[in-house]
Protein backbone atom coordinates (compact mmCIF):
# COMPACT_ATOMS: atom_id res chain seq x y z
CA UNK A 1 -3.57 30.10 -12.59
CA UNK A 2 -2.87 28.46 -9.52
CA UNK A 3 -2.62 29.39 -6.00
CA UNK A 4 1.27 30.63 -5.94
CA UNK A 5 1.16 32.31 -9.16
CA UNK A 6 -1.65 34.41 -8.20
CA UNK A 7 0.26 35.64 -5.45
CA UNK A 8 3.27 36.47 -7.20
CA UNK A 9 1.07 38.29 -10.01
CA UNK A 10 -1.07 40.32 -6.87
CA UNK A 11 2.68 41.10 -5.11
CA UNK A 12 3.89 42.68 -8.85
CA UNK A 13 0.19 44.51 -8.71
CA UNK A 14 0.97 45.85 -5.01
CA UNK A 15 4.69 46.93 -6.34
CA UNK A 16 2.83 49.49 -9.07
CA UNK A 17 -0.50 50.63 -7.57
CA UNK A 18 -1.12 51.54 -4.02
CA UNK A 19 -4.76 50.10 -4.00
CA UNK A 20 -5.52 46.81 -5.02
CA UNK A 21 -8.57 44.91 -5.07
CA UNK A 22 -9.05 40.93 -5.17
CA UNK A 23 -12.79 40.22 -6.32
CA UNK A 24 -14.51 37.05 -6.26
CA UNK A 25 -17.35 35.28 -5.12
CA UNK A 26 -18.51 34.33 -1.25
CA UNK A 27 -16.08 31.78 -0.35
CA UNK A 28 -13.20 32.29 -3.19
CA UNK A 29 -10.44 32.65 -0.97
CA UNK A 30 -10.17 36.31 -1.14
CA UNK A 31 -9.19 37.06 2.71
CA UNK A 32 -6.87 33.76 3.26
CA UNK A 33 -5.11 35.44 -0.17
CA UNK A 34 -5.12 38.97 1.17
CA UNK A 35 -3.25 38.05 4.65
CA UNK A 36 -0.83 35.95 3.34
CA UNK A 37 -0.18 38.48 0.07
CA UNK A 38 0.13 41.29 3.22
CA UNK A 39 2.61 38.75 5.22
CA UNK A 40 5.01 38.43 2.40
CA UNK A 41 4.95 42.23 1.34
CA UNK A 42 5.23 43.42 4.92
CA UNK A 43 9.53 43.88 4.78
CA UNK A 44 8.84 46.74 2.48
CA UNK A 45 6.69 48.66 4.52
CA UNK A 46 8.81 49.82 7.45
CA UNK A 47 5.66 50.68 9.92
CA UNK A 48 4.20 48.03 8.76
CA UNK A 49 0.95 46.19 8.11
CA UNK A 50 -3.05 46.30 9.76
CA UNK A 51 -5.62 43.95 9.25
CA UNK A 52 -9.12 45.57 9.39
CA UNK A 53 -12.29 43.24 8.53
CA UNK A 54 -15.44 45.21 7.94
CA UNK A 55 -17.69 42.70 7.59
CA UNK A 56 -19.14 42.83 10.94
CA UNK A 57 -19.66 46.68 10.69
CA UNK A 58 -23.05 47.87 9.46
CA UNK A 59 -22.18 51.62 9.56
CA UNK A 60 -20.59 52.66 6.70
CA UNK A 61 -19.28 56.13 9.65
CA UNK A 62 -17.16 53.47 11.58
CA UNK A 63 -14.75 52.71 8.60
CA UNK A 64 -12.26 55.09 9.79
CA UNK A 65 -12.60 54.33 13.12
CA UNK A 66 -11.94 50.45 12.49
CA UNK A 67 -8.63 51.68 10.52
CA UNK A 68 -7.74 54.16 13.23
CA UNK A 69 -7.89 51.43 15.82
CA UNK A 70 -6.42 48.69 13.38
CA UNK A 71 -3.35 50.65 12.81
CA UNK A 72 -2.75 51.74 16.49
CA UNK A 73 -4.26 55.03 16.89
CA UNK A 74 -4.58 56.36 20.29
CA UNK A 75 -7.67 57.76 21.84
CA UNK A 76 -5.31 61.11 22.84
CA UNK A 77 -4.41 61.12 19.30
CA UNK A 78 -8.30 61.05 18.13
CA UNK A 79 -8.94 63.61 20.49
CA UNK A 80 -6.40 65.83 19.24
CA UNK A 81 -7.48 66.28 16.05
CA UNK A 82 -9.83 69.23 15.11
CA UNK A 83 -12.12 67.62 12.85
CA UNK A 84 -13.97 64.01 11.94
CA UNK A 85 -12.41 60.80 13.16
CA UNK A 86 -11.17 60.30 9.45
CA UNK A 87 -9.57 63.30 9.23
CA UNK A 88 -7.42 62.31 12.29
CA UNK A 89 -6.82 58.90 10.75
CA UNK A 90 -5.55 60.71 7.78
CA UNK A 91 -3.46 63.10 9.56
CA UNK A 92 -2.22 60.54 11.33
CA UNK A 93 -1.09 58.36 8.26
CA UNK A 94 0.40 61.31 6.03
CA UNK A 95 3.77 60.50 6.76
CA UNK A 96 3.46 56.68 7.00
CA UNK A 97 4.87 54.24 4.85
CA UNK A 98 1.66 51.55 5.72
CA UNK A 99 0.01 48.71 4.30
CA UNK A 100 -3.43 48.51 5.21
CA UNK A 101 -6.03 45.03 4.37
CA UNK A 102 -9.24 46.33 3.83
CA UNK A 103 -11.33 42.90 4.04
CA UNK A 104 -14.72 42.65 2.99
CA UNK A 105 -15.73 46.35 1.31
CA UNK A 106 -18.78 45.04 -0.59
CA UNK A 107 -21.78 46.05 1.63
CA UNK A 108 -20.07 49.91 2.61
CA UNK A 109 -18.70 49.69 -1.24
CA UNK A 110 -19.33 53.81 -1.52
CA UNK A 111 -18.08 54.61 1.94
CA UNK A 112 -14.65 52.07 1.87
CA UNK A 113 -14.31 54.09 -1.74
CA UNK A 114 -14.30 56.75 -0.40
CA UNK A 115 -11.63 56.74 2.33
CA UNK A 116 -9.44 54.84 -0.12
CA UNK A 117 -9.27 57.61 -2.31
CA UNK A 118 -8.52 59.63 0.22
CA UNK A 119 -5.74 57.58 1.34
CA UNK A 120 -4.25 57.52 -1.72
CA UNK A 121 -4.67 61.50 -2.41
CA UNK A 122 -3.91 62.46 1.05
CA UNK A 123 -1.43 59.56 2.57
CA UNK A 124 1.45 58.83 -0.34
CA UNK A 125 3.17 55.55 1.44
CA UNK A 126 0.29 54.18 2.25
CA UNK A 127 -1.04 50.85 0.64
CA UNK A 128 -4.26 49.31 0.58
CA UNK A 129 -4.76 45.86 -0.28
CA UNK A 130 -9.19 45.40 -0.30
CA UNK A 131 -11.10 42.44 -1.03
CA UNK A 132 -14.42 42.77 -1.74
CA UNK A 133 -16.89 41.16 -4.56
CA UNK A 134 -17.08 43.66 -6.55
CA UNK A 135 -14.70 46.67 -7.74
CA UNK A 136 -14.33 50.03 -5.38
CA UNK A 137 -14.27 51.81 -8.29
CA UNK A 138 -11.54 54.29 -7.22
CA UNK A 139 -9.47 55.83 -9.80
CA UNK A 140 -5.89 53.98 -9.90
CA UNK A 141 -7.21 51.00 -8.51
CA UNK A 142 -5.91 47.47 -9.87
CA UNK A 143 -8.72 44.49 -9.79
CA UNK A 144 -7.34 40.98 -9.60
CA UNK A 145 -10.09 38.30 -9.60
CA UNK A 146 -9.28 35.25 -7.20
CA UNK A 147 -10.01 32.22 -8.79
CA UNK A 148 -11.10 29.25 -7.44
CA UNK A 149 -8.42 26.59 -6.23
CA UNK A 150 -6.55 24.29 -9.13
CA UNK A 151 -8.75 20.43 -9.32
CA UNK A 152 -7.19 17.41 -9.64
CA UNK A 153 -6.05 16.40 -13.15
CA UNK A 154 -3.70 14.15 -14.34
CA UNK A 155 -1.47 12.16 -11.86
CA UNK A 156 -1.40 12.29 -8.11
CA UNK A 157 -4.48 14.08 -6.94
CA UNK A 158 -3.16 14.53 -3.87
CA UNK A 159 -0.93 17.80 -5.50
CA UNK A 160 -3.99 19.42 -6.56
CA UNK A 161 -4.43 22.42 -4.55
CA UNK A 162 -7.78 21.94 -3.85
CA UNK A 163 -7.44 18.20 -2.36
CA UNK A 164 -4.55 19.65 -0.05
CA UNK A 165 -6.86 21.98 1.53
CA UNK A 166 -9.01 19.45 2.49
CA UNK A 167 -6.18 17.12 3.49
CA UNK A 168 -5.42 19.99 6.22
CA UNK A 169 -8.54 20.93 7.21
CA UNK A 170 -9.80 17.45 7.47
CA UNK A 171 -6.39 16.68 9.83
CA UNK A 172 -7.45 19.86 11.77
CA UNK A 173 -11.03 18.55 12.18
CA UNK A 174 -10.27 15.04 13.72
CA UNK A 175 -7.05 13.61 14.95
CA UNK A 176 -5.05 11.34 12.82
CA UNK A 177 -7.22 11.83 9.26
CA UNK A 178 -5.26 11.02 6.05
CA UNK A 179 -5.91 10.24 2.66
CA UNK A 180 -5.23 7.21 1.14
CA UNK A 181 -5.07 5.20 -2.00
CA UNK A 182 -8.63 4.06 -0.98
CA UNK A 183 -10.19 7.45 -0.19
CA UNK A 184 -8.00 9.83 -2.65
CA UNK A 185 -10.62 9.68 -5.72
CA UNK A 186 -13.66 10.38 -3.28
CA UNK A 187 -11.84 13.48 -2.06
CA UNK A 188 -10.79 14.50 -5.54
CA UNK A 189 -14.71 13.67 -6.43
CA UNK A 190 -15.59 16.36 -3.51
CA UNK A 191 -13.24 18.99 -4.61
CA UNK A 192 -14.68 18.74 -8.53
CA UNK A 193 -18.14 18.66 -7.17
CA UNK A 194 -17.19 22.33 -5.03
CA UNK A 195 -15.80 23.78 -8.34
CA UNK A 196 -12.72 24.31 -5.69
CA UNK A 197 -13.99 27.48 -3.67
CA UNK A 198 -11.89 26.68 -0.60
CA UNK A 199 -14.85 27.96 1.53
CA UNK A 200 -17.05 25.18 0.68
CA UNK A 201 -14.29 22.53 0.53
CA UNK A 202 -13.50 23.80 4.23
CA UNK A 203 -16.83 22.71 5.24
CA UNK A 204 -17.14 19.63 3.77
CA UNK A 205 -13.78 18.46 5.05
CA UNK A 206 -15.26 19.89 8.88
CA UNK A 207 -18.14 16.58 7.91
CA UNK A 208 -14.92 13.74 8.45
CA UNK A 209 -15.48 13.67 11.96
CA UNK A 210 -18.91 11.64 11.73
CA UNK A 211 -18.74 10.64 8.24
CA UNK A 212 -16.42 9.25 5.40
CA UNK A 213 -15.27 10.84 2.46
CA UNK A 214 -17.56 8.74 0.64
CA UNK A 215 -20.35 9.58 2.60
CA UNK A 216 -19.57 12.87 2.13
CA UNK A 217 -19.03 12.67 -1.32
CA UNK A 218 -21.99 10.82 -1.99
CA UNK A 219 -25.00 13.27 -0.20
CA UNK A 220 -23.06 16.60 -2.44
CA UNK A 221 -25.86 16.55 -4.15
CA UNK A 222 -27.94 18.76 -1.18
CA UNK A 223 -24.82 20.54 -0.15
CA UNK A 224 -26.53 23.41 0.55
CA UNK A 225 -27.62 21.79 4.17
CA UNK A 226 -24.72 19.21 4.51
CA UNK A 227 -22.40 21.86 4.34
CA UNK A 228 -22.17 23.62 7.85
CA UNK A 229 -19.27 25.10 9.92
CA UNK A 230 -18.90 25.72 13.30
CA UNK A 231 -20.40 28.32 15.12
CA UNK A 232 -17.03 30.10 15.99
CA UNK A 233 -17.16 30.90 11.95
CA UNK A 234 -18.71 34.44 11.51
CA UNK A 235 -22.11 33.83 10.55
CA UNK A 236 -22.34 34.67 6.89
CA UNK A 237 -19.28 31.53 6.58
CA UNK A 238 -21.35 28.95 8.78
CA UNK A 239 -22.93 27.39 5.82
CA UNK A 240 -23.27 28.30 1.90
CA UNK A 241 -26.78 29.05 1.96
CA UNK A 242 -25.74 32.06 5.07
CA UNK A 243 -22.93 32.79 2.32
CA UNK A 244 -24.82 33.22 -0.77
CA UNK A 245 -28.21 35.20 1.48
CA UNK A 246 -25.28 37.58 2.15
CA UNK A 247 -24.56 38.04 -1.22
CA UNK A 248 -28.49 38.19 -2.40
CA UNK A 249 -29.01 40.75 0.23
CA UNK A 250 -26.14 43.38 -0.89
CA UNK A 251 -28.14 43.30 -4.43
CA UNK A 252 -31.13 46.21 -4.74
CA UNK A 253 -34.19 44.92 -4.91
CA UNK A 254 -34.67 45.47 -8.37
CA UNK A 255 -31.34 43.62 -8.90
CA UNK A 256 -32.81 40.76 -6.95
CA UNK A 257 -35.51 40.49 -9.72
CA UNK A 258 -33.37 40.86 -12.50
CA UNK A 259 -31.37 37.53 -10.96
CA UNK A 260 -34.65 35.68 -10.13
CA UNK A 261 -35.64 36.40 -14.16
CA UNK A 262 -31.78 35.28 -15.08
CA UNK A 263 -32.18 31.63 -13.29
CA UNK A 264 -34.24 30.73 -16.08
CA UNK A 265 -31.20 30.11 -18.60
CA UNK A 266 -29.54 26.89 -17.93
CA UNK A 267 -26.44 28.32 -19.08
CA UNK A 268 -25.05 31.12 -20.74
CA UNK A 269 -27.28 33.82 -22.65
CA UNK A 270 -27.47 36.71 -25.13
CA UNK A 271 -28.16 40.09 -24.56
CA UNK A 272 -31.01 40.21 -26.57
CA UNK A 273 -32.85 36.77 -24.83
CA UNK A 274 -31.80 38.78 -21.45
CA UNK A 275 -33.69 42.07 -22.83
CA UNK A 276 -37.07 39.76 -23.85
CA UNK A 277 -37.20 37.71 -20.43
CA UNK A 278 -35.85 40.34 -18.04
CA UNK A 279 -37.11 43.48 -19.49
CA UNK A 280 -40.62 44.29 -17.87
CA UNK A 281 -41.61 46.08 -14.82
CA UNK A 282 -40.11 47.18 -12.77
CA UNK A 283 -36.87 46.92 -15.09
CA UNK A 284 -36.72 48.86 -18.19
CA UNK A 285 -36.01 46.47 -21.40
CA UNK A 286 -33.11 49.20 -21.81
């Protein structure tokens, strides 16, 4: 499914549930989705749409506050409520007809659940559009899973969706960059080589402004430390190894052994060969 019919399928999801949430991996494209999804839905919300990122907020008791600020609240109109900060920001959004972008739930998963569902019980026009990489698990909740951007096939590579992205960024990162008929295959070669997440074709289009798309093309193999942003990216986005340590790190430590047990399978595997190399302390062959 490419790019525009994912939106169109997310826009029909937002049209029958008033929470939906776009999973994926580190880097799928989930927030660049989100915004534009919110852009193009915003004429049917008539006091309209807030952006609120959570990924910089490490207390899962500032959620509401984030929202309450996002969608305008005042500090008189805090004040004047008689109980928590959330039950202001509910009060507050009863009557609304609102579409909120709840970006980045997964590390305050039980907390951004929670003020969903209140949302929905509490607020009846109010939307919320979440990404996060993994489900909220809220009752009514839709799950679309973003996947990565379409590869060059057949034809002009130049329409895949992935090579486009790195046509732009690559313009944005030095003056006067284009593609041509003798660098097109080494960009499509870059975009098969990132499986398409746009995060990681983002930063290796950042790398034209000391090297070619050869060059670049050609040292994929240790992407992992070729691949770095700028330091005006938040932190977890500056390189893949920062994005998948963020990942690693929302998993419980007994989850972190289970995947260090996993990496032994090439490929895929069977529940039973999972049960005979994963199943010993501390993780219960059940």
């Amino acid at each position: 499914m490419g790019r525009e019919d994912e939106v169109a399928a997310v826009r029909a999801h937002l049209q029958s549930s008033r929470l939906v949430t776009l999973t994926g991996p580190g880097g799928s494209g989930k927030t660049r989705l989100g915004v534009r999804i919110a852009r193009e839905e915003l004429g049917r919300f008539e006091d309209g749409g807030f952006f609120t990122d959570l990924a910089s907020i490490s207390d899962s008791n500032l959620i509401a506050s984030s929202i309450a600020s996002a969608v305008g609240m005042s500090l008189s109109a805090l004040a004047a409520g008689s109980g928590s900060i959330q039950e202001s920001l509910l009060g507050y959004l009863s009557d609304s007809r609102t579409l909120i972008v709840l970006d980045n739930c997964e590390h305050l998963l039980g907390a951004a659940a929670e003020i969903c569902d209140q949302l929905l019980e509490r607020c009846p026009n109010v939307t919320v559009l979440a990404t996060s990489r993994e489900a909220l698990g809220v009752e009514g909740e839709q799950l679309f899973a973003v996947s990565p951007l379409g590869l060059p096939a057949d034809g002009d590579p130049r329409s895949a969706e992935s090579v486009r992205l790195f046509c732009d960024r690559a313009a944005a990162a030095r003056s006067g960059f284009d593609v041509t008929e003798d660098t097109v295959q080494d960009v499509a070669d870059i975009c098969r080589h990132l499986d398409g997440i746009p995060l990681a074709i983002e930063l290796a289009a950042a790398q034209v402004t000391h090297m070619s798309p050869r060059q670049i093309a050609e040292r994929l193999d240790d992407r992992l430390s070729l691949l770095t942003g700028p330091r005006t990216r938040a932190k977890r986005q500056q390189t893949l190894a920062a994005t998948l340590d963020w990942s690693h790190d929302l998993l419980s430590e007994s989850e972190q052994v289970m995947l260090r047990r996993l990496s032994v399978f090439p490929g895929s595997f069977t529940r039973e060969a999972a049960e005979a190399i994963c199943g010993d302390d501390p993780i219960q062959r059940g």
